[in-house]
PDB file of N, CA and C in Angstrom:
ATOM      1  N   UNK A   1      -1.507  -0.421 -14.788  1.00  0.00           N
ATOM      2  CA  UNK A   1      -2.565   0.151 -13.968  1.00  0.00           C
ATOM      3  C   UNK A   1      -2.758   1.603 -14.393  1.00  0.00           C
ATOM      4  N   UNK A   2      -4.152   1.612 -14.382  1.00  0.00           N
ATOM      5  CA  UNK A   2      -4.020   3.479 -14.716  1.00  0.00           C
ATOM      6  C   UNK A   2      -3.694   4.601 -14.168  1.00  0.00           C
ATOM      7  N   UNK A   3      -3.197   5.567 -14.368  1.00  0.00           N
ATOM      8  CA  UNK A   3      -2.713   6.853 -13.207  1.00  0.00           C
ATOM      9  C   UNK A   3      -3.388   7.055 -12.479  1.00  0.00           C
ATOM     10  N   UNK A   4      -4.797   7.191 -12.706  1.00  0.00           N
ATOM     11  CA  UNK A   4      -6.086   7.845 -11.647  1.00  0.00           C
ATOM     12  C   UNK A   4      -5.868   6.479 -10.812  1.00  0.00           C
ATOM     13  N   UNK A   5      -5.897   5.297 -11.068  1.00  0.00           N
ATOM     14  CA  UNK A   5      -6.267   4.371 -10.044  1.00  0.00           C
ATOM     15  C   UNK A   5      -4.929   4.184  -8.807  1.00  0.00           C
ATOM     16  N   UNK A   6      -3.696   4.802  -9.236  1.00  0.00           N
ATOM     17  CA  UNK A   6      -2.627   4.562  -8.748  1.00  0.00           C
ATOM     18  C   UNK A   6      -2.041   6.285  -7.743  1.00  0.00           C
ATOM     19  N   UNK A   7      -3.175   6.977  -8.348  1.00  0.00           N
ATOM     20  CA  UNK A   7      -2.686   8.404  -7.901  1.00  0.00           C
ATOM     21  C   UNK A   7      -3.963   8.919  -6.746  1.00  0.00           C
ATOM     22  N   UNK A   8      -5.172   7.957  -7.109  1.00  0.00           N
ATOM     23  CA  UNK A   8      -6.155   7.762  -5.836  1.00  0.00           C
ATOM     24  C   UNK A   8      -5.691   6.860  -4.826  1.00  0.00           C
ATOM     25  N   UNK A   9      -5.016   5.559  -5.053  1.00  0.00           N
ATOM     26  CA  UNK A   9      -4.316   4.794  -4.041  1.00  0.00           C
ATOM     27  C   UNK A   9      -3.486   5.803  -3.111  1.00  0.00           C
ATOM     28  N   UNK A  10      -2.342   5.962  -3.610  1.00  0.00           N
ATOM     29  CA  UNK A  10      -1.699   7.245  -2.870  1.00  0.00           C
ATOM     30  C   UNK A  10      -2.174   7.970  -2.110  1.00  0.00           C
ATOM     31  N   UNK A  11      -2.991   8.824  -2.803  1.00  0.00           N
ATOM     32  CA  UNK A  11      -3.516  10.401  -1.914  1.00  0.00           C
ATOM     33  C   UNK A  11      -4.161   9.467  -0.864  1.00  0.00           C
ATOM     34  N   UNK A  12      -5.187   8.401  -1.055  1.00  0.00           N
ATOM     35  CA  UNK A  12      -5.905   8.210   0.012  1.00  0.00           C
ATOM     36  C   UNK A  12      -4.919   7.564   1.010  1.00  0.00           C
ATOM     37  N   UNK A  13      -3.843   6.713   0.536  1.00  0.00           N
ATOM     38  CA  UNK A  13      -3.202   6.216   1.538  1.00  0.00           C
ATOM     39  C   UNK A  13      -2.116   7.139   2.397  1.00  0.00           C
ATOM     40  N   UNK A  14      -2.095   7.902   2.236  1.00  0.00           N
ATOM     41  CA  UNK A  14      -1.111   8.869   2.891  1.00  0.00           C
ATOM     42  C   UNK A  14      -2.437   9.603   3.233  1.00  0.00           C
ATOM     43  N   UNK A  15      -3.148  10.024   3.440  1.00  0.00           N
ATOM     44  CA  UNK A  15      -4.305  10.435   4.033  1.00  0.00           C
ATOM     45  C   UNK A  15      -4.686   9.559   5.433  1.00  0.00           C
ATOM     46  N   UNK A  16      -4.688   8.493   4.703  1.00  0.00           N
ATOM     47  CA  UNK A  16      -4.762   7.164   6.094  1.00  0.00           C
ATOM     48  C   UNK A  16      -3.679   6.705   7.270  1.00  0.00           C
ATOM     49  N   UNK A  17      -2.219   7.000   6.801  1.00  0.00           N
ATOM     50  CA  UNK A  17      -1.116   7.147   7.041  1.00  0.00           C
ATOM     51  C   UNK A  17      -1.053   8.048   8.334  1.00  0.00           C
ATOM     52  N   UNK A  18      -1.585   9.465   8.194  1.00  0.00           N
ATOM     53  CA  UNK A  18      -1.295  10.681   8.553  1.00  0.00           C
ATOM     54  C   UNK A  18      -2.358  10.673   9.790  1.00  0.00           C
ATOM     55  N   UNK A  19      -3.754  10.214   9.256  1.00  0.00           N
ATOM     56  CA  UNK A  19      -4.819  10.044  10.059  1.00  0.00           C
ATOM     57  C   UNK A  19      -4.574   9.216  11.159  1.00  0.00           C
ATOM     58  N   UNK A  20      -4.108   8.007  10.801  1.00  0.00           N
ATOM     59  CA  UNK A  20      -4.067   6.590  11.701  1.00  0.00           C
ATOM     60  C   UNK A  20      -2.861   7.384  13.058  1.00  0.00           C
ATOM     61  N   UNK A  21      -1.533   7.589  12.418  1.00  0.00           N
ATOM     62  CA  UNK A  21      -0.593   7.638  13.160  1.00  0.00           C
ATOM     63  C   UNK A  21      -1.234   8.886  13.904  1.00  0.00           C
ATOM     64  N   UNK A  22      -2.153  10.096  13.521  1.00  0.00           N
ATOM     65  CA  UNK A  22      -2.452  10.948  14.793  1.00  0.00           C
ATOM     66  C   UNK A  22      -3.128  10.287  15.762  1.00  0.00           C
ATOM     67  N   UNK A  23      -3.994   9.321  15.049  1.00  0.00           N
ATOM     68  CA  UNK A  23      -4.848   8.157  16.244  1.00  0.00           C
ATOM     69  C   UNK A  23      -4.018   7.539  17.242  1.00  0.00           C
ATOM     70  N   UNK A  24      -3.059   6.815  16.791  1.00  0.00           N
ATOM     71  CA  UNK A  24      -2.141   5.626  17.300  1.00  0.00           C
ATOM     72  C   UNK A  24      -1.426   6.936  18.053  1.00  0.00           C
ATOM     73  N   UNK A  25      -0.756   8.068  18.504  1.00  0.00           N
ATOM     74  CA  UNK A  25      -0.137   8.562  18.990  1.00  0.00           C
ATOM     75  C   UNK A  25      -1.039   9.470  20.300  1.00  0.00           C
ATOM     76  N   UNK A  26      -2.639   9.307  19.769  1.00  0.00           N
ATOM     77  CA  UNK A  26      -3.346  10.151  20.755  1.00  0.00           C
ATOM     78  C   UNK A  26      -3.386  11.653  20.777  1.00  0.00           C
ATOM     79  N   UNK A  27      -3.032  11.794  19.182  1.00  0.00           N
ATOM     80  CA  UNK A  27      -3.074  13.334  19.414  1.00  0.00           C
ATOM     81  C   UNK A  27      -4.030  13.697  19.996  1.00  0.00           C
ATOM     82  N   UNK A  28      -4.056  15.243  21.114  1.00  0.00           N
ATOM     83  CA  UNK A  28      -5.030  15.628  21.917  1.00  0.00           C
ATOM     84  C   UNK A  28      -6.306  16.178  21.274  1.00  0.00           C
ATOM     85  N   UNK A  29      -5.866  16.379  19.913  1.00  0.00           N
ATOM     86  CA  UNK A  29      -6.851  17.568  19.354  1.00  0.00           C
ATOM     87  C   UNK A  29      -8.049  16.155  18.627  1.00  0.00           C
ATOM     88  N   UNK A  30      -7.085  15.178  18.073  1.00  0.00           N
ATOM     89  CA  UNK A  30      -7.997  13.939  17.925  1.00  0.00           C
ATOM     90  C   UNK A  30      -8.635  13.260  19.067  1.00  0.00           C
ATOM     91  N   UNK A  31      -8.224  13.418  20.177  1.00  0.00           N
ATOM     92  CA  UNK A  31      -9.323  12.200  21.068  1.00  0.00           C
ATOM     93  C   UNK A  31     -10.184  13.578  21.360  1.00  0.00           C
ATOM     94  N   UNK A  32      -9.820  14.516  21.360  1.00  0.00           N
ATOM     95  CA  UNK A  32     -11.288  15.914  21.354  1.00  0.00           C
ATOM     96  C   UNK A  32     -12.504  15.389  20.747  1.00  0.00           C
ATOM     97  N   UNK A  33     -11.731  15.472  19.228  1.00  0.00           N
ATOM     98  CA  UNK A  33     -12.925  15.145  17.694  1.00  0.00           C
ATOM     99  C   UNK A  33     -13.292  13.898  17.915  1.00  0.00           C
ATOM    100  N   UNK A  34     -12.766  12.825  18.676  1.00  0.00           N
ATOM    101  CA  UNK A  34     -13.489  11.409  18.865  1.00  0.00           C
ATOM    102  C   UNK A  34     -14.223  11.379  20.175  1.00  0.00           C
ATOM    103  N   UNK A  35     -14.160  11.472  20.894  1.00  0.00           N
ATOM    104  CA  UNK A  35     -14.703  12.215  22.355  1.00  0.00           C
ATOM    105  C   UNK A  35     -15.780  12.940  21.950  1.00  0.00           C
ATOM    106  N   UNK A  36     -16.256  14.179  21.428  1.00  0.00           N
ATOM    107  CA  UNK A  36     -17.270  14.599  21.064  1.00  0.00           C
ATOM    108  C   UNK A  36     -18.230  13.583  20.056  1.00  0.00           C
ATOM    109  N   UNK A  37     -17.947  12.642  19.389  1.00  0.00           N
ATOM    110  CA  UNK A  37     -18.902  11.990  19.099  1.00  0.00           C
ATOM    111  C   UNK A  37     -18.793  10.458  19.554  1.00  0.00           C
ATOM    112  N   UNK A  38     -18.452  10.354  20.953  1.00  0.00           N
ATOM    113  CA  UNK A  38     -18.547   9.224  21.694  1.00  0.00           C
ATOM    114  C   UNK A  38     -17.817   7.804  21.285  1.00  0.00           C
ATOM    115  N   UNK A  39     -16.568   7.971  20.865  1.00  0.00           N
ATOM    116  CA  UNK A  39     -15.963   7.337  20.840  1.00  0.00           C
ATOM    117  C   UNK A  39     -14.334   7.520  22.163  1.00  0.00           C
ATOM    118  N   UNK A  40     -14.340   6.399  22.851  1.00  0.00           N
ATOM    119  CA  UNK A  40     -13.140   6.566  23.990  1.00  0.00           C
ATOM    120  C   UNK A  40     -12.191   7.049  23.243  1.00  0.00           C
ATOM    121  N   UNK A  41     -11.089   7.172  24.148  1.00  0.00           N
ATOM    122  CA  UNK A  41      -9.778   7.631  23.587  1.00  0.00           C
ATOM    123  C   UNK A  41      -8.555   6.146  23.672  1.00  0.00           C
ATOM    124  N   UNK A  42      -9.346   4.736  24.479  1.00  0.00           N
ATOM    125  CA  UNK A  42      -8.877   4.186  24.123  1.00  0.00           C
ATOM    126  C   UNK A  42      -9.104   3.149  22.930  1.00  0.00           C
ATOM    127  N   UNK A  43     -10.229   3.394  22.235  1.00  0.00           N
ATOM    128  CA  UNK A  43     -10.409   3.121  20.998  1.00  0.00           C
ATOM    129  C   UNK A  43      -9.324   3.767  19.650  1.00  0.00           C
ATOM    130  N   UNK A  44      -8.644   4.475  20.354  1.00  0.00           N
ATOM    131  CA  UNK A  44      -7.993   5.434  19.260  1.00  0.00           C
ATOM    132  C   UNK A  44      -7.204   4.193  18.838  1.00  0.00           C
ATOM    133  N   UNK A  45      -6.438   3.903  19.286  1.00  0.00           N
ATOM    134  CA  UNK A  45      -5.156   3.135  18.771  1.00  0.00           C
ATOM    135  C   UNK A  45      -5.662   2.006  17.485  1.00  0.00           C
ATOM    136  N   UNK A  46      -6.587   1.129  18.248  1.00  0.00           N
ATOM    137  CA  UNK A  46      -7.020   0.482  16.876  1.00  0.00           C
ATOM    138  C   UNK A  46      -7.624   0.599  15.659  1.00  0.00           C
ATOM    139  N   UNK A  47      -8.545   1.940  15.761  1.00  0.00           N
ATOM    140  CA  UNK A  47      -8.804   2.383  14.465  1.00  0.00           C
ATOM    141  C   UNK A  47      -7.631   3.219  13.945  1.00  0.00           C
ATOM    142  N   UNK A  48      -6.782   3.681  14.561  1.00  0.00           N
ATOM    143  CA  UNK A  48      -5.345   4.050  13.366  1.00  0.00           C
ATOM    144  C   UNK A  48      -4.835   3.080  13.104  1.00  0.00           C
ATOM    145  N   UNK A  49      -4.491   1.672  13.677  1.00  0.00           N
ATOM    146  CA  UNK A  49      -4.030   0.705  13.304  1.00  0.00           C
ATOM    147  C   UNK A  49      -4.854   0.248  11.865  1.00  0.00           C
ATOM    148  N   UNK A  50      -6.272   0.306  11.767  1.00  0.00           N
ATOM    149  CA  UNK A  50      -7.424  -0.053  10.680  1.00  0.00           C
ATOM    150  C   UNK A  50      -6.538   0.985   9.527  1.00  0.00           C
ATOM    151  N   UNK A  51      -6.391   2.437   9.912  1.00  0.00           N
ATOM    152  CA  UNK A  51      -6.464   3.086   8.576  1.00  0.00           C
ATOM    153  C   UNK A  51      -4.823   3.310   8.897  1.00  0.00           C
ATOM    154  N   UNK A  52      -3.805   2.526   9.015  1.00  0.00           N
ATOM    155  CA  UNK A  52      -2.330   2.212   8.863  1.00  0.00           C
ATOM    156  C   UNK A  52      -2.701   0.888   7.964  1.00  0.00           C
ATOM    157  N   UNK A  53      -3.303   0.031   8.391  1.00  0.00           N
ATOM    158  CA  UNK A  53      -3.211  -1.298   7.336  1.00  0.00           C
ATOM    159  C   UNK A  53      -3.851  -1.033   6.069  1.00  0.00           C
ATOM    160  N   UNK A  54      -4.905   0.050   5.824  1.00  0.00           N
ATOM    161  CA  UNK A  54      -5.295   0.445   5.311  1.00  0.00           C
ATOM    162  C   UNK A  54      -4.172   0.672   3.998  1.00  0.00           C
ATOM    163  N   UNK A  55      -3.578   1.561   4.483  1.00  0.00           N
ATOM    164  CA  UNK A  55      -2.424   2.372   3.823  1.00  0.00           C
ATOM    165  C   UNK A  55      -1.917   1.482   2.928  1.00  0.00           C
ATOM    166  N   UNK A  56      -1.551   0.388   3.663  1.00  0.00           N
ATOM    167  CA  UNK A  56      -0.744  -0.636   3.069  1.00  0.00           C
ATOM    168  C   UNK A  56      -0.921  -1.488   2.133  1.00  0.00           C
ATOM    169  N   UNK A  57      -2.537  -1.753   2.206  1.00  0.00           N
ATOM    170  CA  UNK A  57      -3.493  -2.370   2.052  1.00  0.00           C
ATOM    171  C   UNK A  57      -3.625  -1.568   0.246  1.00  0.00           C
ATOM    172  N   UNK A  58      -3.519  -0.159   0.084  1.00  0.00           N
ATOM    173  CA  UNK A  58      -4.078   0.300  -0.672  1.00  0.00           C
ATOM    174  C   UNK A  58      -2.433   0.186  -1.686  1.00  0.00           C
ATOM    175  N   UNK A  59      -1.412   0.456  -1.050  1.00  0.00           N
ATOM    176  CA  UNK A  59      -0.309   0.673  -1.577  1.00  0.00           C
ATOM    177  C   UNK A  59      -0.004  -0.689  -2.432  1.00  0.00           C
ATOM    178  N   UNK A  60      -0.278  -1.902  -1.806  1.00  0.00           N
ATOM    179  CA  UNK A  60       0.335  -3.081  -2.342  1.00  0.00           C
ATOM    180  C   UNK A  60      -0.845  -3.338  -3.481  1.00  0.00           C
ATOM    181  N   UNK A  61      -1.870  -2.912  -2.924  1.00  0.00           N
ATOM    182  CA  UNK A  61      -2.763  -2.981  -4.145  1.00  0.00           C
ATOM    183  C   UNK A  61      -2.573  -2.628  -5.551  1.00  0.00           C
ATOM    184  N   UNK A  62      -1.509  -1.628  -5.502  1.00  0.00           N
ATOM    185  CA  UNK A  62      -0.712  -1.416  -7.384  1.00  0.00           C
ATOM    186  C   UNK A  62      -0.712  -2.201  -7.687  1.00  0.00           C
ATOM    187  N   UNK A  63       0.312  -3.149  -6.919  1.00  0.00           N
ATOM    188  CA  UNK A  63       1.067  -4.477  -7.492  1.00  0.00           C
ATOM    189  C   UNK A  63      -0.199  -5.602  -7.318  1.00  0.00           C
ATOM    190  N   UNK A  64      -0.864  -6.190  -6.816  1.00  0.00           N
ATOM    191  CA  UNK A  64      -1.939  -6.871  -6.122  1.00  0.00           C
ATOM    192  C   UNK A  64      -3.136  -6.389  -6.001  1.00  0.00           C
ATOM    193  N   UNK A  65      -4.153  -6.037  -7.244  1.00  0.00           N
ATOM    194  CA  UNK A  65      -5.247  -5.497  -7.005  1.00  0.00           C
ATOM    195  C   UNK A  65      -6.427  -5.351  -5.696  1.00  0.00           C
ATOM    196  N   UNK A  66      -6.544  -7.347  -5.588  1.00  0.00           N
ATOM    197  CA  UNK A  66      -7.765  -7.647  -4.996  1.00  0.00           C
ATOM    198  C   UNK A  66      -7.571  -7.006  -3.239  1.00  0.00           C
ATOM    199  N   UNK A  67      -6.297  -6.609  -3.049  1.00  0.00           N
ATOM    200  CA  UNK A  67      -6.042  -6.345  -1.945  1.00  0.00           C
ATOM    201  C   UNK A  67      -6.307  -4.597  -1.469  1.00  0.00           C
ATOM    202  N   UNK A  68      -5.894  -3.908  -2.980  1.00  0.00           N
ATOM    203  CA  UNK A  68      -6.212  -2.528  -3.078  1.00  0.00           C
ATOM    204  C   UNK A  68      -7.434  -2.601  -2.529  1.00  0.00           C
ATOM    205  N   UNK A  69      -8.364  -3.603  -3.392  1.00  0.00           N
ATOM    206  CA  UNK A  69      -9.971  -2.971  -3.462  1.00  0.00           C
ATOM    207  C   UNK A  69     -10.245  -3.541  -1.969  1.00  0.00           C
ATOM    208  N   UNK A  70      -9.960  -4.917  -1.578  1.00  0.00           N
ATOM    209  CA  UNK A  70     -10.420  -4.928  -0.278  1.00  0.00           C
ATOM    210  C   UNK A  70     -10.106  -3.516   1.062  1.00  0.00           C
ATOM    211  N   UNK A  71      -9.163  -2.857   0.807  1.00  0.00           N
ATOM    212  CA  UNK A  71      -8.731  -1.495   1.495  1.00  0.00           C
ATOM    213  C   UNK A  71      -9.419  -0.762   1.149  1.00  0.00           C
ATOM    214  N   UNK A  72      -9.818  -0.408  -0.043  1.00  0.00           N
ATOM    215  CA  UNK A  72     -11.217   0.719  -0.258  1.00  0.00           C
ATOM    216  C   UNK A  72     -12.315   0.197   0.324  1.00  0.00           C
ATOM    217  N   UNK A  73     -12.684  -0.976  -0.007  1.00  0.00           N
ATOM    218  CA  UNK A  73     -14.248  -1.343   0.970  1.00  0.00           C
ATOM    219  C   UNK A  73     -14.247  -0.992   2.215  1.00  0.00           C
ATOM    220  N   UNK A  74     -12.926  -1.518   3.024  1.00  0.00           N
ATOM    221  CA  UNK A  74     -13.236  -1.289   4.107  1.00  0.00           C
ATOM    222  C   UNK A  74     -12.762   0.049   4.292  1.00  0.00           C
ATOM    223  N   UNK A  75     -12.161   1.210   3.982  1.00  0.00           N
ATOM    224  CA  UNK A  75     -12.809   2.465   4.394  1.00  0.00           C
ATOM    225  C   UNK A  75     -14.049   2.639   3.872  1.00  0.00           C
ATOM    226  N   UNK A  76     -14.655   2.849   2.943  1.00  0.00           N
ATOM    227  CA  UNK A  76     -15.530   3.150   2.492  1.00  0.00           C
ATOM    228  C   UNK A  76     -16.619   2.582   4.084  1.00  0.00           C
ATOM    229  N   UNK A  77     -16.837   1.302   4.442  1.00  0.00           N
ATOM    230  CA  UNK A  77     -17.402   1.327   5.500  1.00  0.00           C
ATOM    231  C   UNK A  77     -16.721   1.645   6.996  1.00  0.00           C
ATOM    232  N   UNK A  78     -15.432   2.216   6.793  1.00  0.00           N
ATOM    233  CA  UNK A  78     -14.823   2.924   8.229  1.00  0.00           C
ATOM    234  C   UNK A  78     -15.536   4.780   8.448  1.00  0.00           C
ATOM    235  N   UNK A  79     -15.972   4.965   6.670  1.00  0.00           N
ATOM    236  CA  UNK A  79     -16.196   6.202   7.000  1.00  0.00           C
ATOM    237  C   UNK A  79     -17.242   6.533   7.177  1.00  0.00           C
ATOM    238  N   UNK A  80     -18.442   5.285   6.528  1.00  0.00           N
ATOM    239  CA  UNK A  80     -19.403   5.040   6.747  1.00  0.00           C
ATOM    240  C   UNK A  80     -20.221   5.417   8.018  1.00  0.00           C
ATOM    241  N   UNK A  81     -19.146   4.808   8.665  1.00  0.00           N
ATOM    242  CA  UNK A  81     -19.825   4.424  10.543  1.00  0.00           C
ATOM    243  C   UNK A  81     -19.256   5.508  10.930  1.00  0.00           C
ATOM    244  N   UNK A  82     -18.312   6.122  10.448  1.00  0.00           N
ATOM    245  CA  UNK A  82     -17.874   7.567  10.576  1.00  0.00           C
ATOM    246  C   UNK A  82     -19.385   8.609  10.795  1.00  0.00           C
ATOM    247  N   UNK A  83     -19.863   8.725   9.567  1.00  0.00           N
ATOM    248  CA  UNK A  83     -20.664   9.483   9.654  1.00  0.00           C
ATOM    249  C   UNK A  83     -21.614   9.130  10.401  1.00  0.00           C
ATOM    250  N   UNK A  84     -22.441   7.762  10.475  1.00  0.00           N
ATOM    251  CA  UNK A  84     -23.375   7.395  11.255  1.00  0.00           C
ATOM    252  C   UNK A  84     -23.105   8.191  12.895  1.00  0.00           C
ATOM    253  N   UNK A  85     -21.877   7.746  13.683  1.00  0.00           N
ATOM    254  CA  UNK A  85     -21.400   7.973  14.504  1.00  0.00           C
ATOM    255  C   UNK A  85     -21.592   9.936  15.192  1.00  0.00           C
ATOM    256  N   UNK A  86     -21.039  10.569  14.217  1.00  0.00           N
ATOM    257  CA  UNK A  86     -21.332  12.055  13.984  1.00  0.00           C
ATOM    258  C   UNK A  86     -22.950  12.259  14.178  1.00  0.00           C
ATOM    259  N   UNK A  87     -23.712  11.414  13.249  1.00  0.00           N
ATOM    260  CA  UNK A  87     -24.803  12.237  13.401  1.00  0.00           C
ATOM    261  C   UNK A  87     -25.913  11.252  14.577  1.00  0.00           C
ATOM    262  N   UNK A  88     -25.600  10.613  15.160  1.00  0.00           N
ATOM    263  CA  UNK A  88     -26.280   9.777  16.398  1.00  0.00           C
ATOM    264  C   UNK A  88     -25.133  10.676  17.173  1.00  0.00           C
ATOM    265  N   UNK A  89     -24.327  11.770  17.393  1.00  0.00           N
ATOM    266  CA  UNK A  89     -23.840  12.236  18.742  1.00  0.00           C
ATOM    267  C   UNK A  89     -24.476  13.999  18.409  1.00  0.00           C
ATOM    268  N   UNK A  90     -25.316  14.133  16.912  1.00  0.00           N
ATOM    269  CA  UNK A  90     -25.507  15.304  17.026  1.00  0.00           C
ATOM    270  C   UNK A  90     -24.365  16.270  16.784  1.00  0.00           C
ATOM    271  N   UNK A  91     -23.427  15.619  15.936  1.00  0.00           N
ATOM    272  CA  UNK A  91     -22.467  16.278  15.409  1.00  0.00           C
ATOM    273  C   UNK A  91     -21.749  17.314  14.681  1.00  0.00           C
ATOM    274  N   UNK A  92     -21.884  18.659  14.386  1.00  0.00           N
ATOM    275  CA  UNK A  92     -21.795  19.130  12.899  1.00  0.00           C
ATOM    276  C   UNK A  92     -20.518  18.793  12.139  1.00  0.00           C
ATOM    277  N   UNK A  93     -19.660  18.293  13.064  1.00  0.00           N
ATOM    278  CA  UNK A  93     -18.299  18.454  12.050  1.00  0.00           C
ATOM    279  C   UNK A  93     -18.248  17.241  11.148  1.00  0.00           C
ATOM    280  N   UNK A  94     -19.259  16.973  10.704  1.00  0.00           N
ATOM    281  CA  UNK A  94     -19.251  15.285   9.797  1.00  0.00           C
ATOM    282  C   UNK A  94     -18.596  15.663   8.889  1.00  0.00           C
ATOM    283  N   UNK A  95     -18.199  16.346   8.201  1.00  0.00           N
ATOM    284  CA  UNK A  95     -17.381  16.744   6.411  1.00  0.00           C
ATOM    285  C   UNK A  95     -16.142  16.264   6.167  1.00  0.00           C
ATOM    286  N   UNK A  96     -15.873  16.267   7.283  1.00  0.00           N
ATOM    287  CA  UNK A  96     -14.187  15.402   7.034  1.00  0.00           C
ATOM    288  C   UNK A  96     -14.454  13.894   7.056  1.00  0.00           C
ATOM    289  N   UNK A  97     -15.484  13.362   7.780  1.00  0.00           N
ATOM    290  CA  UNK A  97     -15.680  12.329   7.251  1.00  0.00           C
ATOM    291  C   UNK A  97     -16.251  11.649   6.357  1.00  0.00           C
ATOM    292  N   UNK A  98     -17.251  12.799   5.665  1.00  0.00           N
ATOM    293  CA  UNK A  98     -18.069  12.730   4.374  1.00  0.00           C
ATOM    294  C   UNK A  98     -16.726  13.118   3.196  1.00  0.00           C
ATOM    295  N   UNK A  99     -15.929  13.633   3.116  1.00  0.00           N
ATOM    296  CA  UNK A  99     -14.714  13.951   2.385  1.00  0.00           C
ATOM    297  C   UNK A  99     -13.949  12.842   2.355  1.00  0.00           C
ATOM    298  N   UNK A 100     -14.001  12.376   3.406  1.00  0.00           N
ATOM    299  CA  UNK A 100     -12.993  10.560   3.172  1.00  0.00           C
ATOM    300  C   UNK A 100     -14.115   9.254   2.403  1.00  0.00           C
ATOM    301  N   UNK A 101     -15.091   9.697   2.987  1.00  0.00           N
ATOM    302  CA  UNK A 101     -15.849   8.468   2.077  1.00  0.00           C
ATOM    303  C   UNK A 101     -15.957   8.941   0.916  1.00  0.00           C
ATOM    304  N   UNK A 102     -16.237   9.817   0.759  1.00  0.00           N
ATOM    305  CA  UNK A 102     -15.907  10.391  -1.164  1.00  0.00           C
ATOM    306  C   UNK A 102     -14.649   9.750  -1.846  1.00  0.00           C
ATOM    307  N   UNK A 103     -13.721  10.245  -1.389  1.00  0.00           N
ATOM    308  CA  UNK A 103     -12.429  10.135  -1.343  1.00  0.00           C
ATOM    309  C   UNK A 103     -12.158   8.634  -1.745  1.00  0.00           C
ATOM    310  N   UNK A 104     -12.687   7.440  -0.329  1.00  0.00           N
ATOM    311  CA  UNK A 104     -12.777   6.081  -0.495  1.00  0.00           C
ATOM    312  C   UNK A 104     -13.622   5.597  -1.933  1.00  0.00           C
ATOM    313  N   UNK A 105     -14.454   5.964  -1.712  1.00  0.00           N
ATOM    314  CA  UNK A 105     -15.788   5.826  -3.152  1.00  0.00           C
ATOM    315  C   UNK A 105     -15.465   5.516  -4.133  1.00  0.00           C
ATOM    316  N   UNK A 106     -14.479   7.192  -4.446  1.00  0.00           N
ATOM    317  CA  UNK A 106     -14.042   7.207  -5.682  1.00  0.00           C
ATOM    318  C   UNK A 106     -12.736   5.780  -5.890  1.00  0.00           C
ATOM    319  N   UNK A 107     -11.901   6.201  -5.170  1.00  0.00           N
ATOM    320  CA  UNK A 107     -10.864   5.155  -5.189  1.00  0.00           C
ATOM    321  C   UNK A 107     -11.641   3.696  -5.545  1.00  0.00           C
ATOM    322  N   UNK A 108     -12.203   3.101  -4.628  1.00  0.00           N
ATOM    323  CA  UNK A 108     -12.945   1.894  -4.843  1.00  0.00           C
ATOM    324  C   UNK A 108     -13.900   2.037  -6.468  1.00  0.00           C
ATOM    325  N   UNK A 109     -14.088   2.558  -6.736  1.00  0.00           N
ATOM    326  CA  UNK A 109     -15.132   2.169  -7.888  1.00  0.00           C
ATOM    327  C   UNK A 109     -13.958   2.746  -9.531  1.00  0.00           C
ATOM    328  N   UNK A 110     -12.464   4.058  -9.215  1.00  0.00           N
ATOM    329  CA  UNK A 110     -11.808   3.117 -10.086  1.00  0.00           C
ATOM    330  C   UNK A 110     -10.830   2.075  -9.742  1.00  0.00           C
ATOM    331  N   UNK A 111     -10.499   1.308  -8.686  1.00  0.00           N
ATOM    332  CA  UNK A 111     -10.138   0.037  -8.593  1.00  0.00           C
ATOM    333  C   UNK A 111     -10.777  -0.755  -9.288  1.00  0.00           C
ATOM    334  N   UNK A 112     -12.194  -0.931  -9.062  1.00  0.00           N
ATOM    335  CA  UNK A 112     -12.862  -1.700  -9.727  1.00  0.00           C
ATOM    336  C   UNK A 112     -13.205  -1.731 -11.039  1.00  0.00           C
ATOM    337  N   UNK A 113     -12.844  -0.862 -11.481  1.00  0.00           N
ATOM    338  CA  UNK A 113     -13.160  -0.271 -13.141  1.00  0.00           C
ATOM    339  C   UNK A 113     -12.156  -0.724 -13.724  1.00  0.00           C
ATOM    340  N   UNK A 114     -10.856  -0.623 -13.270  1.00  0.00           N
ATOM    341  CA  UNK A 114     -10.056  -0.984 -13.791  1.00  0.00           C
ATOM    342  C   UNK A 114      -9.378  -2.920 -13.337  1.00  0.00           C
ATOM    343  N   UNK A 115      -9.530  -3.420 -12.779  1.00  0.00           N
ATOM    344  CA  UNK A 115      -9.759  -4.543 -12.620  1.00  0.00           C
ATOM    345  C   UNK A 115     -10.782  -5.803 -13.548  1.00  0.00           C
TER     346      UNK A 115
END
């Protein structure tokens, strides 16, 4: 597998890792940033659970491609609705979620390149 495709798995999955478990734990400063663009705070838990399987999803993908790339698609559309979400609440802080779909993008398209 190539470095870039194995060193984008990583970063993004420990990105997802870090993200999910502030979800799944309720950090306060996260149900703020989800709360301001109308998402409950008991929604939190299952979308960190999404970007925890994620993680996993992307990690086993070294070994098991089709599973990597299925973990990039679906961020790629977690961050998607990310942004949608931000800008139907009138949001400015969309960049962190425009920074993860980049982030996803890239990952997904070299998964696929290299596959």
């Amino acid at each position: 597998m190539p470095i870039a495709a194995v060193v984008l798995s990583v970063v993004l999955g420990l990105a997802m890792l870090a993200s999910g478990t502030m979800k799944i734990i309720r950090s306060p400063r996260i149900v703020d940033l989800m709360e301001a663009v109308g998402v409950p705070a008991s929604r939190l838990p299952l979308l960190g659970a999404l970007q925890v399987a994620s993680t996993v999803g992307l990690v086993t993908g070294i070994w098991f491609p089709p599973l990597g790339i299925a973990a990039a698609v679906g961020l790629v559309l977690y961050f998607g609705g990310a942004i949608i979400a931000h800008v139907r609440a009138h949001d400015p802080n969309w960049q962190g979620a425009a920074s993860f779909l980049a982030l996803s993008a890239a990952t997904l398209i070299v998964l696929l390149l290299r596959s």
